[in-house]
N, C-alpha and C. Protein backbone atom coordinates (compact mmCIF):
# COMPACT_ATOMS: atom_id res chain seq x y z
N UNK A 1 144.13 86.93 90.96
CA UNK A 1 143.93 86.05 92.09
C UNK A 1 144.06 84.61 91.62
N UNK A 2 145.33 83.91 92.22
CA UNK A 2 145.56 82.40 91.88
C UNK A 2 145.43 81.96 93.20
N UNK A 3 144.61 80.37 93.43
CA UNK A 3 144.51 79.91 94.36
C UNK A 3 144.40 80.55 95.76
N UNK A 4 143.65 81.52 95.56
CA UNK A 4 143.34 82.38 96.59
C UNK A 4 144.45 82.89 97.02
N UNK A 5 145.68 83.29 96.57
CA UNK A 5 146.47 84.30 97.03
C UNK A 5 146.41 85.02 95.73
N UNK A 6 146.59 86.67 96.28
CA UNK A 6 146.32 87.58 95.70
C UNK A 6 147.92 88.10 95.33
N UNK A 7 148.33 87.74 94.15
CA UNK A 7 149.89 87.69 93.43
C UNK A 7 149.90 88.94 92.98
N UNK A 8 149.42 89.99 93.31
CA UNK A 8 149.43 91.53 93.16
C UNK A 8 150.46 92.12 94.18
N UNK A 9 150.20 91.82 95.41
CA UNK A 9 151.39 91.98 96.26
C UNK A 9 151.75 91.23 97.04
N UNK A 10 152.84 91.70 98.03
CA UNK A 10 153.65 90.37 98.89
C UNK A 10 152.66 89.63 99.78
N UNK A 11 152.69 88.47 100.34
CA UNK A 11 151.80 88.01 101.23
C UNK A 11 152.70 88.19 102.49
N UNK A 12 152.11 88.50 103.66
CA UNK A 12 152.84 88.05 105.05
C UNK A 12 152.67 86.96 105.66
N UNK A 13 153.25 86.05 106.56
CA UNK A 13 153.13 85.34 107.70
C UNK A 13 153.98 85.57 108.57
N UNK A 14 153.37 85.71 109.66
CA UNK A 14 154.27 85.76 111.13
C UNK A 14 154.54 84.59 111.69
N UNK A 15 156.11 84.22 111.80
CA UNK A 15 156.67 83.39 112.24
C UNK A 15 156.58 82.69 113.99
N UNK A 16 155.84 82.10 115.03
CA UNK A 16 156.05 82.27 115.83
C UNK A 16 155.64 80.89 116.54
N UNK A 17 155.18 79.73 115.94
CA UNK A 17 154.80 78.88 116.08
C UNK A 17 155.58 77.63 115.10
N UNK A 18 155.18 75.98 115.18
CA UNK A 18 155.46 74.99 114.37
C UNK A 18 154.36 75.45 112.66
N UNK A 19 153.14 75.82 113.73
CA UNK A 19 152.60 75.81 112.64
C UNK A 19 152.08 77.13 111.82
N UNK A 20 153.13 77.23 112.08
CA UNK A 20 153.37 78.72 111.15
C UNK A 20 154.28 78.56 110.20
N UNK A 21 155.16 77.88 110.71
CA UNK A 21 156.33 77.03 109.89
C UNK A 21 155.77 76.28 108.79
N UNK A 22 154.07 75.71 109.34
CA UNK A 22 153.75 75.20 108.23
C UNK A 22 153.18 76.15 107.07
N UNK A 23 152.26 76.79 107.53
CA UNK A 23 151.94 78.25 106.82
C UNK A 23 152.46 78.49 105.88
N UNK A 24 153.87 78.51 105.99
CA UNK A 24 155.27 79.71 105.25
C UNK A 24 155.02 78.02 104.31
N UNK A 25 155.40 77.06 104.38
CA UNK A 25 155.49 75.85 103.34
C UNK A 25 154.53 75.97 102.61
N UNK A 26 153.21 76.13 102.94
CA UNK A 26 151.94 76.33 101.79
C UNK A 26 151.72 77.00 101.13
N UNK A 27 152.07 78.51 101.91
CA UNK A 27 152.37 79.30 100.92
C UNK A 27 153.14 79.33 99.82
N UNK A 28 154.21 79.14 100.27
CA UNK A 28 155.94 79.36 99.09
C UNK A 28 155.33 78.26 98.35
N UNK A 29 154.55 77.44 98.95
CA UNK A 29 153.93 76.48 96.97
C UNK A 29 152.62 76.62 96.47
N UNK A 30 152.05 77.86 96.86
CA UNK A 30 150.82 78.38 96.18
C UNK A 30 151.59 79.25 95.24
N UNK A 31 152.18 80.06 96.18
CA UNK A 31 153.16 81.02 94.70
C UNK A 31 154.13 80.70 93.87
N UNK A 32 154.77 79.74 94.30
CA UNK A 32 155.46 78.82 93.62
C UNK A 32 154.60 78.24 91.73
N UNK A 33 153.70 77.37 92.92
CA UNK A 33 152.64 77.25 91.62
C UNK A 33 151.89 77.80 90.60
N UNK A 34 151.94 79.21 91.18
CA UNK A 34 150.98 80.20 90.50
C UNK A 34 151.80 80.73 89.18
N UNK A 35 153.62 81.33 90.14
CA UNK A 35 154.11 81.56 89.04
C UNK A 35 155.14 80.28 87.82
N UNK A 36 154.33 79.41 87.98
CA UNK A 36 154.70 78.47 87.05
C UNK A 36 156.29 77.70 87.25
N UNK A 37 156.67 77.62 88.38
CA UNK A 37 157.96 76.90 88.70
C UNK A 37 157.90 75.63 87.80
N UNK A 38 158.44 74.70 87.76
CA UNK A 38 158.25 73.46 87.79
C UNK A 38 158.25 72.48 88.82
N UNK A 39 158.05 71.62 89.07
CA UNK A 39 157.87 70.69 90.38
C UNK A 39 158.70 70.98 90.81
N UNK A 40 160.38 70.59 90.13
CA UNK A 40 161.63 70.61 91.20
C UNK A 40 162.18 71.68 91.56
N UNK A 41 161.83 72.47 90.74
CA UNK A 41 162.01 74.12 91.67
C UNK A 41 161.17 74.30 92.34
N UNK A 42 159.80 74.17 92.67
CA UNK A 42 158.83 74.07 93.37
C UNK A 42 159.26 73.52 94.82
N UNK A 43 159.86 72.23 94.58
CA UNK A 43 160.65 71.41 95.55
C UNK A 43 161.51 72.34 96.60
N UNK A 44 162.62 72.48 95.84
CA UNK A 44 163.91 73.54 96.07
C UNK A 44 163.66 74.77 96.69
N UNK A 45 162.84 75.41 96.27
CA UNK A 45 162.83 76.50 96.85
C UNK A 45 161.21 76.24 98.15
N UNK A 46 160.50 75.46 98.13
CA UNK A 46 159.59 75.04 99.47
C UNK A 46 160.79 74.45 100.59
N UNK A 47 161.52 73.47 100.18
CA UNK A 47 162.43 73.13 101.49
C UNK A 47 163.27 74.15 101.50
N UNK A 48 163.83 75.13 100.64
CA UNK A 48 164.83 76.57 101.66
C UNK A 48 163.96 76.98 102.19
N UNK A 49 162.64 77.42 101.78
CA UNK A 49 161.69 77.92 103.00
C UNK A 49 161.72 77.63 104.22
N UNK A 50 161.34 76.29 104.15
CA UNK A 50 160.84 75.31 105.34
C UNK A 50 162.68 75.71 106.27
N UNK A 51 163.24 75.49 105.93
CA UNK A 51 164.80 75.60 106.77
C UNK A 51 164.64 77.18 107.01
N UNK A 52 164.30 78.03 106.38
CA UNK A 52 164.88 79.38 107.01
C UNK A 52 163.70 79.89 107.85
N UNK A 53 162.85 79.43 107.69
CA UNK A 53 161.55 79.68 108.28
C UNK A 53 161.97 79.16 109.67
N UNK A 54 162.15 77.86 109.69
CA UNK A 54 162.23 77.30 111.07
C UNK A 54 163.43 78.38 111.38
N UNK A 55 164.75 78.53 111.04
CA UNK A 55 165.41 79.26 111.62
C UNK A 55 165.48 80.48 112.32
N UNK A 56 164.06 80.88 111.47
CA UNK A 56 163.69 82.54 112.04
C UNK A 56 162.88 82.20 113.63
N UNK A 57 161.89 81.12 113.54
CA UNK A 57 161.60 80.63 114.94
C UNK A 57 162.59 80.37 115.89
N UNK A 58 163.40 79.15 115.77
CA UNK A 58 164.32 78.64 116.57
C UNK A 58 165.60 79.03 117.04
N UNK A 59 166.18 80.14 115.90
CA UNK A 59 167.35 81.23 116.09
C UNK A 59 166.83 82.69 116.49
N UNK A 60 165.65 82.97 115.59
CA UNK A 60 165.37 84.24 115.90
C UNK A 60 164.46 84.55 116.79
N UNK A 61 163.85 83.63 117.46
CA UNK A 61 163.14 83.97 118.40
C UNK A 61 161.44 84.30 117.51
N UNK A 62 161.63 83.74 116.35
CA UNK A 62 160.07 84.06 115.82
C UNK A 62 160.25 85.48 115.06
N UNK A 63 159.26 85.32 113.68
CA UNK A 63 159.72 86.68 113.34
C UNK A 63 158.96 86.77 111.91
N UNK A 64 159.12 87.06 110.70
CA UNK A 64 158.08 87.42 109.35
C UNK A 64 158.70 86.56 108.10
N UNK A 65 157.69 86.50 107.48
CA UNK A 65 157.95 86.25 106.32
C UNK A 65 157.31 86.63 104.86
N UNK A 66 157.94 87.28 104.30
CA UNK A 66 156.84 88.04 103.27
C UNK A 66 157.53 86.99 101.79
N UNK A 67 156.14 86.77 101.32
CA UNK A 67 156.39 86.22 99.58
C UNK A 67 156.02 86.77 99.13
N UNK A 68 156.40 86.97 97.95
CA UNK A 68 156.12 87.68 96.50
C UNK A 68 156.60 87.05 95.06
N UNK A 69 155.46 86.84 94.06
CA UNK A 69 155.54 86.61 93.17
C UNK A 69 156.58 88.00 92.35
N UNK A 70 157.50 87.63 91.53
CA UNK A 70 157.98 88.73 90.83
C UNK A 70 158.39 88.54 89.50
N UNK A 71 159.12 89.33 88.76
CA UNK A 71 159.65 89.37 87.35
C UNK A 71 160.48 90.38 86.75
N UNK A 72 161.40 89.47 86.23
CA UNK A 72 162.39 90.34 85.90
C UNK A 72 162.48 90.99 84.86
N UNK A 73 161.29 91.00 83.94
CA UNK A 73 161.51 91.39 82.99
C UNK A 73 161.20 90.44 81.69
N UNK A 74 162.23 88.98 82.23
CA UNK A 74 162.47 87.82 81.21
C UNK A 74 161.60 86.86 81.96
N UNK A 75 161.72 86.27 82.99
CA UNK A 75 161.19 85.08 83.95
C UNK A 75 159.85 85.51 84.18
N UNK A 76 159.17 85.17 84.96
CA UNK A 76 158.51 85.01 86.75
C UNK A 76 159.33 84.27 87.76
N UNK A 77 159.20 84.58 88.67
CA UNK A 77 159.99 84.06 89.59
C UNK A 77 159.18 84.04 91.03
N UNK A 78 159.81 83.53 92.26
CA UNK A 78 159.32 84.21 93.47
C UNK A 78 160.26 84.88 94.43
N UNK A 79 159.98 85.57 95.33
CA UNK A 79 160.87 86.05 96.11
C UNK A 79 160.28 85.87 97.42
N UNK A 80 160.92 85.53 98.32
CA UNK A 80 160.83 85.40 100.21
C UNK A 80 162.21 85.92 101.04
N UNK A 81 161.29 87.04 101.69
CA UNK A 81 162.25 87.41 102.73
C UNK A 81 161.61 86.88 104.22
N UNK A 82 162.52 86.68 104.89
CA UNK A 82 162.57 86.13 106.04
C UNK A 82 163.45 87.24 107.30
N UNK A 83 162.46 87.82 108.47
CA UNK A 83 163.24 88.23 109.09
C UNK A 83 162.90 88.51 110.87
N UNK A 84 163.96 88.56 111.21
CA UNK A 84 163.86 88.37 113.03
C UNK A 84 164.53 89.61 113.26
N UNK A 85 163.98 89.79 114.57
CA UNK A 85 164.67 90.66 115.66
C UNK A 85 165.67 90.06 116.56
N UNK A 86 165.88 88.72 116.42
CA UNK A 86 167.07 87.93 117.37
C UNK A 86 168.31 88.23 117.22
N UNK A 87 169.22 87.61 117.97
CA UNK A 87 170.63 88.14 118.19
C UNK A 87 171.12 88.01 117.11
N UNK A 88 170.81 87.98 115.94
CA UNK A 88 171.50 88.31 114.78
C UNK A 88 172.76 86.73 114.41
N UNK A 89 173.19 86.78 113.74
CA UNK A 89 174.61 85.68 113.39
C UNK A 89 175.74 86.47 113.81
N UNK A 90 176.67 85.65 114.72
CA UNK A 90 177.86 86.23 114.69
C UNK A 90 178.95 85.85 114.30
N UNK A 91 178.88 84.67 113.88
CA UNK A 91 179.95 84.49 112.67
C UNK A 91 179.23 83.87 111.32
N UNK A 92 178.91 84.64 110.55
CA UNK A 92 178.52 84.60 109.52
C UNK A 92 179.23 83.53 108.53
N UNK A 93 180.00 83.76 108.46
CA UNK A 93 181.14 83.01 107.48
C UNK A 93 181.25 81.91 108.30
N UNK A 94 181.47 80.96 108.97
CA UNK A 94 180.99 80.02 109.72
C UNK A 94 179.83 79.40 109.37
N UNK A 95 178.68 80.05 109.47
CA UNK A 95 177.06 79.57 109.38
C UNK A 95 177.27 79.49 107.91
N UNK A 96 177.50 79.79 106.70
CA UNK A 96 177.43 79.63 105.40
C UNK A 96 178.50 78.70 104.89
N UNK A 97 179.41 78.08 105.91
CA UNK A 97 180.33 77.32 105.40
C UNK A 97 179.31 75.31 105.03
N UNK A 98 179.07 75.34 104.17
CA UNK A 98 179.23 73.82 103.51
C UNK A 98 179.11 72.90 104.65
N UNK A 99 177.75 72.37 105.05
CA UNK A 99 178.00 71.05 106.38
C UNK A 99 177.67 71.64 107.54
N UNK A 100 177.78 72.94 107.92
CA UNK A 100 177.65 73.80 109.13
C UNK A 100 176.16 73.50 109.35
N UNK A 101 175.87 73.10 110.45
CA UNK A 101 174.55 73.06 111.03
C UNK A 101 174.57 73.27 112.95
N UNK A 102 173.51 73.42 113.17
CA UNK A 102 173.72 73.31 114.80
C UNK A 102 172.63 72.62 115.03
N UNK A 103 172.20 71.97 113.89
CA UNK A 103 171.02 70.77 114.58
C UNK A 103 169.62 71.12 114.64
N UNK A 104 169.61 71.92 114.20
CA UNK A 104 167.91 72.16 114.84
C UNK A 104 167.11 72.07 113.84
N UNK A 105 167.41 72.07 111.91
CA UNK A 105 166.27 72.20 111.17
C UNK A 105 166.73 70.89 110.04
N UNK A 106 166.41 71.33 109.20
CA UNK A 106 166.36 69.88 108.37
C UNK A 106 167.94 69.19 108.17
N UNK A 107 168.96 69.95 108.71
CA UNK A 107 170.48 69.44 108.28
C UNK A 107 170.80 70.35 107.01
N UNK A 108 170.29 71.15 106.58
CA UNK A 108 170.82 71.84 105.36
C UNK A 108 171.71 72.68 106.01
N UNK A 109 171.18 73.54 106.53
CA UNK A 109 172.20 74.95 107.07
C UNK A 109 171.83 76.32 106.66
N UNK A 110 172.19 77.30 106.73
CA UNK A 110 172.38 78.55 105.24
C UNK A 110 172.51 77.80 104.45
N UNK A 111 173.95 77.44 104.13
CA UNK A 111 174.67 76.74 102.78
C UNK A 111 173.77 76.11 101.88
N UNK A 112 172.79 75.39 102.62
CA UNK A 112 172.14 74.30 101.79
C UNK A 112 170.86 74.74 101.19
N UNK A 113 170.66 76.10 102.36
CA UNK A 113 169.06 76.73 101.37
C UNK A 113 169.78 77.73 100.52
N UNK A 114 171.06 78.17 100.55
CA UNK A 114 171.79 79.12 99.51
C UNK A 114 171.46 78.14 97.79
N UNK A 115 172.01 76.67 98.12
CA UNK A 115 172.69 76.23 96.98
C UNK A 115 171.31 76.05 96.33
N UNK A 116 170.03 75.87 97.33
CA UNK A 116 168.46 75.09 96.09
C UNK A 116 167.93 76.61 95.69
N UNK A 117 168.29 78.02 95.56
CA UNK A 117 168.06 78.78 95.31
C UNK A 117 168.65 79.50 93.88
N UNK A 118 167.63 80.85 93.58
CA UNK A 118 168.68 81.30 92.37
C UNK A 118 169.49 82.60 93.09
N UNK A 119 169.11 83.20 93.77
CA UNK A 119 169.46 84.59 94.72
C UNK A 119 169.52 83.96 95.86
N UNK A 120 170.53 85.03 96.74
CA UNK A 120 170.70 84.33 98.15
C UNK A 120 171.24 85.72 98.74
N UNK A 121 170.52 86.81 99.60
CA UNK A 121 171.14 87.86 100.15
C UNK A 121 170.70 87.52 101.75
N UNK A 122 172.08 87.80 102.83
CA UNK A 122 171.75 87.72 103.82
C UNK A 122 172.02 89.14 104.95
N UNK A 123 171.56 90.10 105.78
CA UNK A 123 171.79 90.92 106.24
C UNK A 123 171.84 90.61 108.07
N UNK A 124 172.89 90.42 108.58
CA UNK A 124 172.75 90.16 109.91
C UNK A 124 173.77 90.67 110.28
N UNK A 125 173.48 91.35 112.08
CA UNK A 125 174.80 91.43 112.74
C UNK A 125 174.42 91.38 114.40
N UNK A 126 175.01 90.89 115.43
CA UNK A 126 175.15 90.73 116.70
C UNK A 126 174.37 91.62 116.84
N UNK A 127 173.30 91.10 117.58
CA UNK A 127 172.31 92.26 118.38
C UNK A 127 171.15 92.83 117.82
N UNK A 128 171.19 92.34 116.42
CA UNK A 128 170.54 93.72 114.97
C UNK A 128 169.71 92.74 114.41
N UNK A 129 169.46 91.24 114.87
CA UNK A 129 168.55 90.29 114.18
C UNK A 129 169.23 89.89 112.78
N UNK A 130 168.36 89.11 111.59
CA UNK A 130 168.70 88.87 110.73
C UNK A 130 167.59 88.84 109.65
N UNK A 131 168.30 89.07 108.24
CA UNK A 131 167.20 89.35 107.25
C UNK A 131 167.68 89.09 106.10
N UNK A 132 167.07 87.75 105.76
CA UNK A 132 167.24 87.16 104.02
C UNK A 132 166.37 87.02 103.39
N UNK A 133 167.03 87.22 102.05
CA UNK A 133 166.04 87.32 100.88
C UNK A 133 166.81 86.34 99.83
N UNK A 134 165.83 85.33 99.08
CA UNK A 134 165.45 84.77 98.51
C UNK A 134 165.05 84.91 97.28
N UNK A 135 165.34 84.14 96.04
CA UNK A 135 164.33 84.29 95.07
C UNK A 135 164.98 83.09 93.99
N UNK A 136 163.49 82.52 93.35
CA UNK A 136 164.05 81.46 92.83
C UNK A 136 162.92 81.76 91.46
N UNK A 137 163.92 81.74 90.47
CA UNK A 137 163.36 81.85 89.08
C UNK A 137 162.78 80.50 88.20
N UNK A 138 161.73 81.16 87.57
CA UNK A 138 161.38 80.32 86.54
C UNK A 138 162.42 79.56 85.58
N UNK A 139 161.78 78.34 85.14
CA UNK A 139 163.39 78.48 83.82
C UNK A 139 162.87 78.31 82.44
């Protein structure tokens, strides 16, 4: 038990509010902190939060977010999946293109919480919601 989250297993928050949005930010830097990031990965991977988080509200209609401290073996690291029941992305390749935004969260995009990350998996399709996972290693 670090800082009162229990780094044994994933934590949840349900996405469905601003300030839930904030939630998901405090969290991703309790575990962040716990598993020993450094500030600027600390940084990096709290603002992809903060962007995909809002996205799961504002695209997905509200929806989960589970963290988890993990390890590969060599690192610690963390991992966050993020996921909705909303209409899913329908052009995918579009939304991950470099600059692509539609305005609604910090101006990053996908693209931009892809690039402050070490992993970047995204699962979406028309109708089927969407579901990414995250994970940003120690160094």
């Amino acid at each position: 038990m670090t800082s009162g989250v229990d780094l044994s297993r994933p934590q949840a928050q349900t996405v469905g509010s601003d300030e839930d949005v904030v939630r998901v930010r405090q969290l991703v830097r309790t575990v962040a902190v716990a598993v020993k990031l450094s500030l600027v990965d600390q940084t990096k991977v709290v603002t992809a939060a903060s962007e995909l988080a809002r996205n799961t509200l504002v695209y997905g209609g509200g929806g989960t977010v589970e963290v988890a401290a993990v390890d590969n073996g060599r690192r610690p690291g963390i991992s966050i999946v993020f996921a909705d029941s909303g209409p899913g992305i329908a052009d995918l390749e579009l939304a991950l293109t470099d600059g692509y935004t539609t305005g609604g969260g910090l101006g990053l995009g996908l693209s931009g919480a892809r690039r402050l990350v070490d992993e970047f998996d995204i699962q979406t399709a028309p109708g089927q919601g969407t579901r990414i996972t995250i994970t940003k290693w120690s160094r």
